[in-house]
C-alpha atoms as a PDB file:
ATOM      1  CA  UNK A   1      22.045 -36.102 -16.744  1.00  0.00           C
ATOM      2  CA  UNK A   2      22.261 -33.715 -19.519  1.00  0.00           C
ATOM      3  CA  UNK A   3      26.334 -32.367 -20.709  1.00  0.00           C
ATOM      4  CA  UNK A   4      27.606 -29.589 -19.843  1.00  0.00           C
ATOM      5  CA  UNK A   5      27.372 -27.655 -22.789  1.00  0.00           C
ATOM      6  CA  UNK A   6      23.745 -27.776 -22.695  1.00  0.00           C
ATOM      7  CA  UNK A   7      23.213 -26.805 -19.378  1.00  0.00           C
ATOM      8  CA  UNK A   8      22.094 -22.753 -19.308  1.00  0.00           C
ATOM      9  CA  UNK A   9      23.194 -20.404 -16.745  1.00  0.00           C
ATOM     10  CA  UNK A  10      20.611 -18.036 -14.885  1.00  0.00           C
ATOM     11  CA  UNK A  11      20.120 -15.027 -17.899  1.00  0.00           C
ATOM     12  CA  UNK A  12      19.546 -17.154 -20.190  1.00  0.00           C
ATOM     13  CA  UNK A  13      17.112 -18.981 -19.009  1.00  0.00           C
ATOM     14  CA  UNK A  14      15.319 -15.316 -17.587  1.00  0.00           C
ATOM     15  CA  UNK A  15      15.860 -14.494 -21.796  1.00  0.00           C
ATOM     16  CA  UNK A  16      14.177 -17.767 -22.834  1.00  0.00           C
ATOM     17  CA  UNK A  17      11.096 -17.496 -20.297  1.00  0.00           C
ATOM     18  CA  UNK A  18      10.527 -14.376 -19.249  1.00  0.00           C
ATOM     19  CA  UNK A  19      10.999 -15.318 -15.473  1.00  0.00           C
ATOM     20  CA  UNK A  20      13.924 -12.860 -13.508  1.00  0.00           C
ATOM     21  CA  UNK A  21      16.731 -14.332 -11.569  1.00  0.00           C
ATOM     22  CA  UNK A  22      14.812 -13.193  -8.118  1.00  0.00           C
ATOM     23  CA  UNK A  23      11.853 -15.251  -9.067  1.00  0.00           C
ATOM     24  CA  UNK A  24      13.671 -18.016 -10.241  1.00  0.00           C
ATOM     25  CA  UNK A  25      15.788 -18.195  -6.874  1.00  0.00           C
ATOM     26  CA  UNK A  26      12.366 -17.474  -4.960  1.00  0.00           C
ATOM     27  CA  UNK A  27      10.946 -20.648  -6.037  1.00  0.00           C
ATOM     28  CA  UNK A  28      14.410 -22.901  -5.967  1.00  0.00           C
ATOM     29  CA  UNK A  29      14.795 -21.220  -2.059  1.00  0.00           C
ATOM     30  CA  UNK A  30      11.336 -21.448  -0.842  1.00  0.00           C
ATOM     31  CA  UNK A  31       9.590 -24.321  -2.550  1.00  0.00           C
ATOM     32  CA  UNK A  32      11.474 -26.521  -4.404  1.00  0.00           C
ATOM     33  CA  UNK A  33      10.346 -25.804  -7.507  1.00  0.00           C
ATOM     34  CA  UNK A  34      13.307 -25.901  -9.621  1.00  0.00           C
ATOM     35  CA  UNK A  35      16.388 -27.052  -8.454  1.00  0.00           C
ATOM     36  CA  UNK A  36      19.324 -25.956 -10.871  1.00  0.00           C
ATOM     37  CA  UNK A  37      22.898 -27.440 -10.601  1.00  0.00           C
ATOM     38  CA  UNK A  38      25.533 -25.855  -9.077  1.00  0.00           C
ATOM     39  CA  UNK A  39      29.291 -24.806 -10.522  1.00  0.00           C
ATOM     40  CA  UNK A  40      32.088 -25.024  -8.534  1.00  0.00           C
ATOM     41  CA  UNK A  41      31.372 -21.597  -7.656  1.00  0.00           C
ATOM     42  CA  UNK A  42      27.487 -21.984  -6.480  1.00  0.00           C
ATOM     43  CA  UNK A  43      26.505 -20.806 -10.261  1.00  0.00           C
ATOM     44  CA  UNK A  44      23.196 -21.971 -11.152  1.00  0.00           C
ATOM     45  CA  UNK A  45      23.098 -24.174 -14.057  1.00  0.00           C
ATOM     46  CA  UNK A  46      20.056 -25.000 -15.531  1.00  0.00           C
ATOM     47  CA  UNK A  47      19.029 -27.560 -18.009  1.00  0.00           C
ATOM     48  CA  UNK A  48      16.752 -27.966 -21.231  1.00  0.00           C
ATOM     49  CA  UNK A  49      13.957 -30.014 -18.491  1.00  0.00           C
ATOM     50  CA  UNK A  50      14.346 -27.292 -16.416  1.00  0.00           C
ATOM     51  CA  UNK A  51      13.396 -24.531 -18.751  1.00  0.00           C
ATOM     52  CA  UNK A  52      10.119 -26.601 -19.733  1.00  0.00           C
ATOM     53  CA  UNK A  53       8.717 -26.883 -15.821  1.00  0.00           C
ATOM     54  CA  UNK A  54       9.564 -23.135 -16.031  1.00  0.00           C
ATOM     55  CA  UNK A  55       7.025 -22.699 -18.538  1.00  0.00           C
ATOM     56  CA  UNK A  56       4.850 -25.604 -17.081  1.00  0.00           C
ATOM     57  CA  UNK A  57       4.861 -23.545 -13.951  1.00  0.00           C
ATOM     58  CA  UNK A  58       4.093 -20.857 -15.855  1.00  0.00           C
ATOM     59  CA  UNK A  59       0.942 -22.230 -17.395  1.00  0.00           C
ATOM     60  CA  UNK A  60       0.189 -22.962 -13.756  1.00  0.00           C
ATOM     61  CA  UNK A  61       0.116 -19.603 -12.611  1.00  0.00           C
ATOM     62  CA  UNK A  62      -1.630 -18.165 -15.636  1.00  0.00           C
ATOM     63  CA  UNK A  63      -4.872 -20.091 -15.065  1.00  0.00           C
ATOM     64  CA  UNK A  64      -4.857 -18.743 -11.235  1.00  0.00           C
ATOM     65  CA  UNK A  65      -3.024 -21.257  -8.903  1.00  0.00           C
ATOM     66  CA  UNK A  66      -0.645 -20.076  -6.306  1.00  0.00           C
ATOM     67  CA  UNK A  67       2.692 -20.395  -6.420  1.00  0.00           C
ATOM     68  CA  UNK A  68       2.756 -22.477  -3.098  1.00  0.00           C
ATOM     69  CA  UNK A  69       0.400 -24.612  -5.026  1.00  0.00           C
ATOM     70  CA  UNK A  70       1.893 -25.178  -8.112  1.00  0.00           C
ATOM     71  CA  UNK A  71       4.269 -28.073  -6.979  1.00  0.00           C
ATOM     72  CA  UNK A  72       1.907 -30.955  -6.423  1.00  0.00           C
ATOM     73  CA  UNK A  73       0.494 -30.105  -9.982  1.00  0.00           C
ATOM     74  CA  UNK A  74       3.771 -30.366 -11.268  1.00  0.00           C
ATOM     75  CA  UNK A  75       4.669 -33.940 -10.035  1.00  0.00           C
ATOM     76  CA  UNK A  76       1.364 -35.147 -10.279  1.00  0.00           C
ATOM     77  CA  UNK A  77       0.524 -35.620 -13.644  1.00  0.00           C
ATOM     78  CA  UNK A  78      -3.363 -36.915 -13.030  1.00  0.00           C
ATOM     79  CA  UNK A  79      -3.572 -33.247 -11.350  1.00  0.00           C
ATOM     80  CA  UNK A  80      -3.603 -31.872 -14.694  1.00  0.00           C
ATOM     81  CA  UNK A  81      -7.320 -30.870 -14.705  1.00  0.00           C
ATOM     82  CA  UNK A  82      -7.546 -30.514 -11.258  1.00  0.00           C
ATOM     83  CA  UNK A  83      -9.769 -26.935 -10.945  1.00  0.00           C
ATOM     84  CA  UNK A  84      -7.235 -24.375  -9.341  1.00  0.00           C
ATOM     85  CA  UNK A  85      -8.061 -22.543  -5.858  1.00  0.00           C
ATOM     86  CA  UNK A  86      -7.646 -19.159  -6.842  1.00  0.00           C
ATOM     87  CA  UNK A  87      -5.936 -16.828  -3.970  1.00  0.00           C
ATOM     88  CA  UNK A  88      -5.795 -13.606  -5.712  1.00  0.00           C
ATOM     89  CA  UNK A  89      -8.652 -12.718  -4.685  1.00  0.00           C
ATOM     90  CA  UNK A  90      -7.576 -12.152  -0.989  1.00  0.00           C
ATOM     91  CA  UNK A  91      -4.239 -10.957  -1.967  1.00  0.00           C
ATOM     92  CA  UNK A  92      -6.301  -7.978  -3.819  1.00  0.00           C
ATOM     93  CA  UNK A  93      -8.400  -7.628  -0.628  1.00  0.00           C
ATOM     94  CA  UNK A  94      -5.395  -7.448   1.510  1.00  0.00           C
ATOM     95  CA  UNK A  95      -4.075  -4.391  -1.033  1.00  0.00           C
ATOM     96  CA  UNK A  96      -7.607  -2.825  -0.840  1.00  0.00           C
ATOM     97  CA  UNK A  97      -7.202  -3.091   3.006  1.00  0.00           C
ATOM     98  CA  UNK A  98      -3.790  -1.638   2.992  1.00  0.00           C
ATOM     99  CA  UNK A  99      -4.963   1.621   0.495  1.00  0.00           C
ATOM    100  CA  UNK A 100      -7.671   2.245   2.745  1.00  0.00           C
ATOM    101  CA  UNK A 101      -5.869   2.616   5.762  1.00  0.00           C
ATOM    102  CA  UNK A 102      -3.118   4.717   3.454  1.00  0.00           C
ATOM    103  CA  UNK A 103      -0.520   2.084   4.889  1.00  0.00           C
ATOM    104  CA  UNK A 104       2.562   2.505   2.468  1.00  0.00           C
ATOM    105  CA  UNK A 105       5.073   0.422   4.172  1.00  0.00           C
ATOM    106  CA  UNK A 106       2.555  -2.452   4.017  1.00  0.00           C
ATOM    107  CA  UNK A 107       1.596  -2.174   0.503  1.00  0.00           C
ATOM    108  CA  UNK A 108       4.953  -2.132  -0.168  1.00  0.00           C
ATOM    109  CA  UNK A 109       5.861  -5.264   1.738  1.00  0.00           C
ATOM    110  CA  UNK A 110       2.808  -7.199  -0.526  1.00  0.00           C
ATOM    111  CA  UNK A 111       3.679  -5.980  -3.687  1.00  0.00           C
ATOM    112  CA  UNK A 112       7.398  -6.826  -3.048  1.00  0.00           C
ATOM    113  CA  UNK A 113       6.649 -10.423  -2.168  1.00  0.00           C
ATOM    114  CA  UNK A 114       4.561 -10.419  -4.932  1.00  0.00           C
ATOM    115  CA  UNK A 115       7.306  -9.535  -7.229  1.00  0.00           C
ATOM    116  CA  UNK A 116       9.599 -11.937  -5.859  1.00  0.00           C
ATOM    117  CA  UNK A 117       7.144 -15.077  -6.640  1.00  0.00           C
ATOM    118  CA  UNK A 118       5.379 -13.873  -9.964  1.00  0.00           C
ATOM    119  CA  UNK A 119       6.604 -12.930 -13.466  1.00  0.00           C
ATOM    120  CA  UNK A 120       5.291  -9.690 -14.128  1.00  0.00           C
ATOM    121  CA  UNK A 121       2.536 -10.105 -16.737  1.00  0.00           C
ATOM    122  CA  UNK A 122       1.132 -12.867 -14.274  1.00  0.00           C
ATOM    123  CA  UNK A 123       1.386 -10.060 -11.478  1.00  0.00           C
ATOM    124  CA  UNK A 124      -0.755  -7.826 -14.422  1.00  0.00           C
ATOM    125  CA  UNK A 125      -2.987 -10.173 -14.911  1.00  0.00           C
ATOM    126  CA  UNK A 126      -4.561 -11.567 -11.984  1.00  0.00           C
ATOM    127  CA  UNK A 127      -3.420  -8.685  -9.354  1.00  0.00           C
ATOM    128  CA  UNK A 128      -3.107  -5.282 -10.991  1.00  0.00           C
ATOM    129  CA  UNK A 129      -5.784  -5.365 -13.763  1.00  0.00           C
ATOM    130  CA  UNK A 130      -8.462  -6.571 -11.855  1.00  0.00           C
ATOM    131  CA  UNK A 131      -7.236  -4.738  -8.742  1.00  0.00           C
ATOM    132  CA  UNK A 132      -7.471  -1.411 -10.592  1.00  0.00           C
ATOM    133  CA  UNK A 133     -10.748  -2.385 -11.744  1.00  0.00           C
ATOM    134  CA  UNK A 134     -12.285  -3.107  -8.188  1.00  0.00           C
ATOM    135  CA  UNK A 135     -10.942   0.303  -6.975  1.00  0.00           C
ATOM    136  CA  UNK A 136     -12.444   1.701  -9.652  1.00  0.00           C
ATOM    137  CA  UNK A 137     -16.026   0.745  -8.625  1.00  0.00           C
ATOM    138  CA  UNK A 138     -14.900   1.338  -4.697  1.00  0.00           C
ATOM    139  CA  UNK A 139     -13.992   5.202  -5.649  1.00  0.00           C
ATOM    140  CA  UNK A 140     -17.247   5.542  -7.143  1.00  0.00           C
ATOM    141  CA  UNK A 141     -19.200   5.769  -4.230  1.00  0.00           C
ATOM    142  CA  UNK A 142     -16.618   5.692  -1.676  1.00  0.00           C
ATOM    143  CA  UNK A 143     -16.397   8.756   0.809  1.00  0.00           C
ATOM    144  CA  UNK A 144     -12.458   9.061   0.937  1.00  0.00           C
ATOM    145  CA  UNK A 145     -11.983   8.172  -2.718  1.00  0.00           C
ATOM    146  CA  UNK A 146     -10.036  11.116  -3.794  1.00  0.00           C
ATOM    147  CA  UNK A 147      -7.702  10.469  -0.836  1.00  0.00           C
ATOM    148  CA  UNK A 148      -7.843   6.894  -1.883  1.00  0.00           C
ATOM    149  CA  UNK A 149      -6.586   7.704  -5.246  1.00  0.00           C
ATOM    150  CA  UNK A 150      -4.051  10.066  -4.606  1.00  0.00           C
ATOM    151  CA  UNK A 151      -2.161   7.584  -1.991  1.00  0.00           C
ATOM    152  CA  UNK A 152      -2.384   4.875  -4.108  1.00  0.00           C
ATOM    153  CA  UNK A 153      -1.556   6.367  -7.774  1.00  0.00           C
ATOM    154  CA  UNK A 154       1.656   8.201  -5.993  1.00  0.00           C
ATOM    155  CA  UNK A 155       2.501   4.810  -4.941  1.00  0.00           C
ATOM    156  CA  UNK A 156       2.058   3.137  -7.735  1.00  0.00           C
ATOM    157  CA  UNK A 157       3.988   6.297 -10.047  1.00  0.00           C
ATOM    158  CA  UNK A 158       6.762   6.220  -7.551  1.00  0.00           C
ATOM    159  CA  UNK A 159       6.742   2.025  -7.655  1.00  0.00           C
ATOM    160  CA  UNK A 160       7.499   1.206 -10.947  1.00  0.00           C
ATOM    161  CA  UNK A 161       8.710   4.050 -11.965  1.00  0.00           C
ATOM    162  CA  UNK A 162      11.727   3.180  -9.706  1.00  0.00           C
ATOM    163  CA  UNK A 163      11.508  -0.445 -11.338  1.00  0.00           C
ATOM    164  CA  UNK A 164      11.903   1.064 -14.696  1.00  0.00           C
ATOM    165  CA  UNK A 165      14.701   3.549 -13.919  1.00  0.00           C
ATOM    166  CA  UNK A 166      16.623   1.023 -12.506  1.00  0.00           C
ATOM    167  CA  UNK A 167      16.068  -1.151 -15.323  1.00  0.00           C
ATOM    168  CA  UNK A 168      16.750   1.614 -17.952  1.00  0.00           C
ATOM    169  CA  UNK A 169      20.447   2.291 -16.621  1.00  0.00           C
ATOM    170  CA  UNK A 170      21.439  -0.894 -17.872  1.00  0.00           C
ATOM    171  CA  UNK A 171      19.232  -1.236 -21.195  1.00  0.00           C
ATOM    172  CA  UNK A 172      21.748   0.953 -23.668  1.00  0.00           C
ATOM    173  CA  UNK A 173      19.697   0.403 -27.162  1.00  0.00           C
ATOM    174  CA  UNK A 174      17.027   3.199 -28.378  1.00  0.00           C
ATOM    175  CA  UNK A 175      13.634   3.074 -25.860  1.00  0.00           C
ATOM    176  CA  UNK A 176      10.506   2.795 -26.723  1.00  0.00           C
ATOM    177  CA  UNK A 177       8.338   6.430 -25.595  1.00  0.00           C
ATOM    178  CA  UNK A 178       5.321   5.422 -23.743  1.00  0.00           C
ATOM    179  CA  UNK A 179       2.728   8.214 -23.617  1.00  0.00           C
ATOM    180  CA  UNK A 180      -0.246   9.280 -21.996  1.00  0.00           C
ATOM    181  CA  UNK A 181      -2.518  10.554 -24.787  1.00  0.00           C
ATOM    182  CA  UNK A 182      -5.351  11.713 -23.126  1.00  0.00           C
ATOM    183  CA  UNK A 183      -6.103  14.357 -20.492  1.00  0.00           C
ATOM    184  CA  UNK A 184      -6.300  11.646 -17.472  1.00  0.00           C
ATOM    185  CA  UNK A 185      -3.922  13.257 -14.862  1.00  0.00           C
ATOM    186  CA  UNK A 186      -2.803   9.582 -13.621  1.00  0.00           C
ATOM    187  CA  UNK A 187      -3.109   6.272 -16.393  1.00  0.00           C
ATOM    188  CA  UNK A 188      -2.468   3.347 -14.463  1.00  0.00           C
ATOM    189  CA  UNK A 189      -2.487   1.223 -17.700  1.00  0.00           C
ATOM    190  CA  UNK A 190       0.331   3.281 -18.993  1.00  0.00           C
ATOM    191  CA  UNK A 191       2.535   2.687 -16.302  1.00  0.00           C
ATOM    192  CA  UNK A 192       1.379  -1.144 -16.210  1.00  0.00           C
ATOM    193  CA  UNK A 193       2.563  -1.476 -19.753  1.00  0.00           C
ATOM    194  CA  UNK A 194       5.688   0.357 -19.125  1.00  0.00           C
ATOM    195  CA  UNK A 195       6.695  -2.193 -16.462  1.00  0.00           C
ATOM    196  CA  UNK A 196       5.842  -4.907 -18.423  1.00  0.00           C
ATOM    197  CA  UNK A 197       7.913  -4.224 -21.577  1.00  0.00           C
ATOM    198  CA  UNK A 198      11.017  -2.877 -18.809  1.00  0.00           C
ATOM    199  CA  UNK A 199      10.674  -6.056 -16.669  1.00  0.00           C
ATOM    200  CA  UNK A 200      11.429  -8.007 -19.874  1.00  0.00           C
ATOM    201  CA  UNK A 201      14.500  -6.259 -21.002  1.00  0.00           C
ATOM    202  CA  UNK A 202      13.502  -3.624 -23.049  1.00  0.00           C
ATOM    203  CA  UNK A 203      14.345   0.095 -22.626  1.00  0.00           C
ATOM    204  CA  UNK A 204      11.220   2.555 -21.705  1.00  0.00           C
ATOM    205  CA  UNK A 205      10.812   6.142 -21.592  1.00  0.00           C
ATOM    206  CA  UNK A 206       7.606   7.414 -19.886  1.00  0.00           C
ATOM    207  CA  UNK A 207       5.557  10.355 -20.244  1.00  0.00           C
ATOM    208  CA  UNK A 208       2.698  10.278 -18.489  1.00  0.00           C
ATOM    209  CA  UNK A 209       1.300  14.172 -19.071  1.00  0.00           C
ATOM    210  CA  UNK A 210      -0.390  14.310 -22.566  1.00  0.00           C
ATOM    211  CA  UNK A 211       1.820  15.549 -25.150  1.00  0.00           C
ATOM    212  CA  UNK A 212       0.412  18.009 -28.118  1.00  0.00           C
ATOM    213  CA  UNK A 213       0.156  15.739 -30.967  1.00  0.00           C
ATOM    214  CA  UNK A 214       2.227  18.030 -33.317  1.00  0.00           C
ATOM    215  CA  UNK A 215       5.018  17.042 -30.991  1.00  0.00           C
ATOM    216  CA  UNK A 216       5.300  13.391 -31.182  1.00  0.00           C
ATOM    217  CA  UNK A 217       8.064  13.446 -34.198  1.00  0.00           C
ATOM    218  CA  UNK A 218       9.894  16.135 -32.621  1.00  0.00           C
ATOM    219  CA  UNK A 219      10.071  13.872 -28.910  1.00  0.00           C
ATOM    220  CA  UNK A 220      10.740  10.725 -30.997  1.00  0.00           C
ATOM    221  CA  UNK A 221      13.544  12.131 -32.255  1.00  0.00           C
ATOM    222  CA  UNK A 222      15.266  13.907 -29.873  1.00  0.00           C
ATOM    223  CA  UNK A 223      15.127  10.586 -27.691  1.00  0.00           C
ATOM    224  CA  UNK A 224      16.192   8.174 -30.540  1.00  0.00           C
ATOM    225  CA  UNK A 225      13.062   5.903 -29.797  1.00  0.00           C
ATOM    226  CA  UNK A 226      12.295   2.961 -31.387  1.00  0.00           C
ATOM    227  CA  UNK A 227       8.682   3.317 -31.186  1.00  0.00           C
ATOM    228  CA  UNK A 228       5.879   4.834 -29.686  1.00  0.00           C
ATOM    229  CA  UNK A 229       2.758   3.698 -27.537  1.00  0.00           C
ATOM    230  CA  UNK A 230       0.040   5.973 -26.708  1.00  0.00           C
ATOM    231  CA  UNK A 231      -2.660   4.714 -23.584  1.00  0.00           C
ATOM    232  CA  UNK A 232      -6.152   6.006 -24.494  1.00  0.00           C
ATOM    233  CA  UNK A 233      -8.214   5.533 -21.588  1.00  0.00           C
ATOM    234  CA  UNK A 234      -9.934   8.684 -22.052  1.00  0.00           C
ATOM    235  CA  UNK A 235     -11.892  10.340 -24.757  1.00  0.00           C
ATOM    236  CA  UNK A 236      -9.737  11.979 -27.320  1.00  0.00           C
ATOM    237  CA  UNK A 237      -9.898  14.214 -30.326  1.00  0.00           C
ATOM    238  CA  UNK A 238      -9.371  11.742 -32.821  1.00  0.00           C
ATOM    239  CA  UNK A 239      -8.594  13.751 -35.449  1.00  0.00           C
ATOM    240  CA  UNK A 240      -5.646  15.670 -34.392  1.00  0.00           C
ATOM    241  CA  UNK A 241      -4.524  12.738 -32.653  1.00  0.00           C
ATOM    242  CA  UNK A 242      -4.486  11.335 -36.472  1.00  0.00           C
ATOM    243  CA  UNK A 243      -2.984  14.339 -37.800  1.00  0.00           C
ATOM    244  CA  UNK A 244       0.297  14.232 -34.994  1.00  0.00           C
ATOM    245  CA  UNK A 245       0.779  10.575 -35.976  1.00  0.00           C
ATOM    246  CA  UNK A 246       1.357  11.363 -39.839  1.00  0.00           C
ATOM    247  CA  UNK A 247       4.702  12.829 -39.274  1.00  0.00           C
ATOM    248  CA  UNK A 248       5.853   9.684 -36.723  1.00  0.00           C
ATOM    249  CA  UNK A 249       8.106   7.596 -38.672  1.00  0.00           C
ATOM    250  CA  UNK A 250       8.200   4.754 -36.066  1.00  0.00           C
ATOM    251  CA  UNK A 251       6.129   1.800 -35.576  1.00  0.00           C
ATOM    252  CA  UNK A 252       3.137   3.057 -33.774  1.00  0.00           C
ATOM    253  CA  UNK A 253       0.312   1.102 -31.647  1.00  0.00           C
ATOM    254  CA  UNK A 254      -2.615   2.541 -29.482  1.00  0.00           C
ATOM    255  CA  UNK A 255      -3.931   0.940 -26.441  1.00  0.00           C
ATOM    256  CA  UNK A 256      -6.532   1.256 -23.901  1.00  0.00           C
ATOM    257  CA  UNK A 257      -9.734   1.160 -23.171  1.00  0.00           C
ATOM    258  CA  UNK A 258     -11.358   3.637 -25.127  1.00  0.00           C
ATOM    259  CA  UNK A 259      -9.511   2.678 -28.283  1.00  0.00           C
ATOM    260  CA  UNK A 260     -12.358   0.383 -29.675  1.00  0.00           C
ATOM    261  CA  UNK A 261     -14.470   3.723 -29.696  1.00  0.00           C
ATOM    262  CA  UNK A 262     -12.254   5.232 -32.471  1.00  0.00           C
ATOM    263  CA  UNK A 263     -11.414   1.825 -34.110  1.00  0.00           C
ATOM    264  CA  UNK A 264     -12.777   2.647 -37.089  1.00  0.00           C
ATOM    265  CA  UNK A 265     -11.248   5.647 -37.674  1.00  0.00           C
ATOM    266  CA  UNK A 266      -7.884   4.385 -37.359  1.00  0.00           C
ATOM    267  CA  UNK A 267      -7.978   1.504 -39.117  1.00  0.00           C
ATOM    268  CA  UNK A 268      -9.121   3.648 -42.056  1.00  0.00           C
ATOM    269  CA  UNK A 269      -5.935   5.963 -41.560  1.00  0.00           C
ATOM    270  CA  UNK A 270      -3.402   5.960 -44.457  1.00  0.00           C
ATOM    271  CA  UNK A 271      -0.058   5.405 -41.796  1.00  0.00           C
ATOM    272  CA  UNK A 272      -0.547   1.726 -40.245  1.00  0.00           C
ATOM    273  CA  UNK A 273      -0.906   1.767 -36.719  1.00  0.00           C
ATOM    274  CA  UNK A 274      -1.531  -1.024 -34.036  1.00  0.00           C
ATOM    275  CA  UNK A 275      -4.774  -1.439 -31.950  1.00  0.00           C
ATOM    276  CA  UNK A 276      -4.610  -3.093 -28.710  1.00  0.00           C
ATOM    277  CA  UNK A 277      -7.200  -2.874 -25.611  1.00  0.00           C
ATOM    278  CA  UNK A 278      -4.874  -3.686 -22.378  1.00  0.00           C
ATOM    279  CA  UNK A 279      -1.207  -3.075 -21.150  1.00  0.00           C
ATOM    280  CA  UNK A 280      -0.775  -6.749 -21.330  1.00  0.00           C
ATOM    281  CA  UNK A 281      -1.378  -7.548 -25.277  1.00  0.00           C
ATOM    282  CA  UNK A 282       0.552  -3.781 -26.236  1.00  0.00           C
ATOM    283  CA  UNK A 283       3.690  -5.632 -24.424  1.00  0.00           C
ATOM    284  CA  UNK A 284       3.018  -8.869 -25.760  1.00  0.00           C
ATOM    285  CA  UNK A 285       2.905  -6.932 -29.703  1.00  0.00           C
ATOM    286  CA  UNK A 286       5.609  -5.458 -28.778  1.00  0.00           C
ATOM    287  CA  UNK A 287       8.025  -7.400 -27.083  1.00  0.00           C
ATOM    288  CA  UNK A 288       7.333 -10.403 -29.979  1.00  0.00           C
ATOM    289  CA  UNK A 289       7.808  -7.755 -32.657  1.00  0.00           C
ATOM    290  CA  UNK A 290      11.328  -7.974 -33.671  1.00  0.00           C
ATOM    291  CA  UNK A 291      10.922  -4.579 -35.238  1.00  0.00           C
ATOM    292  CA  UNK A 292      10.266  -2.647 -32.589  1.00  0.00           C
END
């Protein structure tokens, strides 16, 4: 049994993995999937074998098992290459099902027992990305599209937006500005990526109307940020995109899905700037960058 003193309590072990104290609890309370000591107090206490089936768990969930499926895989150690039954599939369906019928309350209810089981960038991974994708295709062709996509971007603004607010009021270091640079009037990836880097402790500021380029400096410094993020999932002018990031003095990265279009012509520019194609690896840059 390891000592005391290296036994962690619950925010730690969220700072060392990346998993929040609801999730954690979630799995202890409803499958047995870590169970931490207890102080005198009820405290939960974990320990140094704890914190690796975190990640192992992790790992888990990252190549598509369930979380209610996890556990055998755990214990079993001949289940290692066992090929994983992959549920998201119908949990996506289930969200399609719910935007169709414009039924908030239900969406809701999902996403918030999503939440509880998954760390976010699993959540972005194998739910939201490919979610947003599928609608994508749906709203091509679909007769209530529009209404489609005004339901479910206001729910999805409103969602994490709340997430991040909340999160903000007790993050009291600089932010990082998160902007929408191009003329889309809703970026899903923007928001994405600003609930990633807020889930994991870091402060955001969003704003997710384009900004005039010549702007940027005068924004970044009026908020004190730390750096700045633009989402390109649009087409862009380039060049006075280029020209507004010469006078930003702090770290800068670009991502999105248009950003391998202009590639080129940033990684010629004379100011450095980072190029990244999804929400997921702009939080992972930046939230493994020290100095940002």
């Amino acid at each position: 049994m390891p000592s005391e003193t290296e036994l962690l309590p619950i925010r730690e072990v969220t700072r060392l993995t990346g998993v929040n104290p609801v999730t954690l609890r979630a799995w202890e309370r409803r499958y047995g999937l870590i169970v931490p000591q207890r102080t005198s107090k009820g405290h939960r206490l974990y320990s140094p074998e704890h914190v690796l089936r975190i990640r192992q768990i992790l790992h888990w969930l990252d190549r598509g098992v369930a979380v209610g499926q996890v556990k055998p895989l755990l214990d079993s150690a001949a289940a290692r290459d066992t090929p994983a039954d992959d549920e998201w599939q119908t949990l996506r369906a289930r969200l399609v099902d719910c935007i169709e019928l414009l039924a908030e309350r239900r969406l809701d209810q999902l996403f918030n027992q999503a939440m509880a089981l998954y760390p976010a960038t699993t959540l972005c991974e194998h739910l939201m990305l490919p979610l947003l994708a599928e609608l994508e295709l749906r709203w091509q062709r679909h007769p209530s599209a529009q209404m489609e996509q005004v339901f479910f971007h206001s729910w999805l603004r409103s969602k994490l937006g709340s997430r991040i607010y909340h999160n903000n009021r007790q993050l009291p270091e600089p932010p990082i500005l998160l902007i929408n640079g191009s003329n889309l009037l809703f970026d899903a990836q923007l928001w994405l990526c600003a609930w990633l880097i807020s889930d994991s402790g870091a402060g955001v500021e969003v704003f997710d109307w384009p900004l005039p380029p010549r702007q940027l400096a005068s924004a970044i410094e009026r908020l004190g940020a730390r750096a700045l993020l633009i989402s390109l999932n649009a087409a862009v002018d380039i060049g006075e995109l280029q020209r507004g990031l010469t006078s930003v003095k702090v770290p800068k990265l670009l991502f999105g899905s248009v950003v391998s279009l202009y590639r080129q012509a940033l990684e010629a520019a004379p100011n450095p700037l980072h190029l990244l194609d999804s929400p997921l690896s702009a939080s992972r840059h930046v939230l493994t960058r020290s100095t940002l």
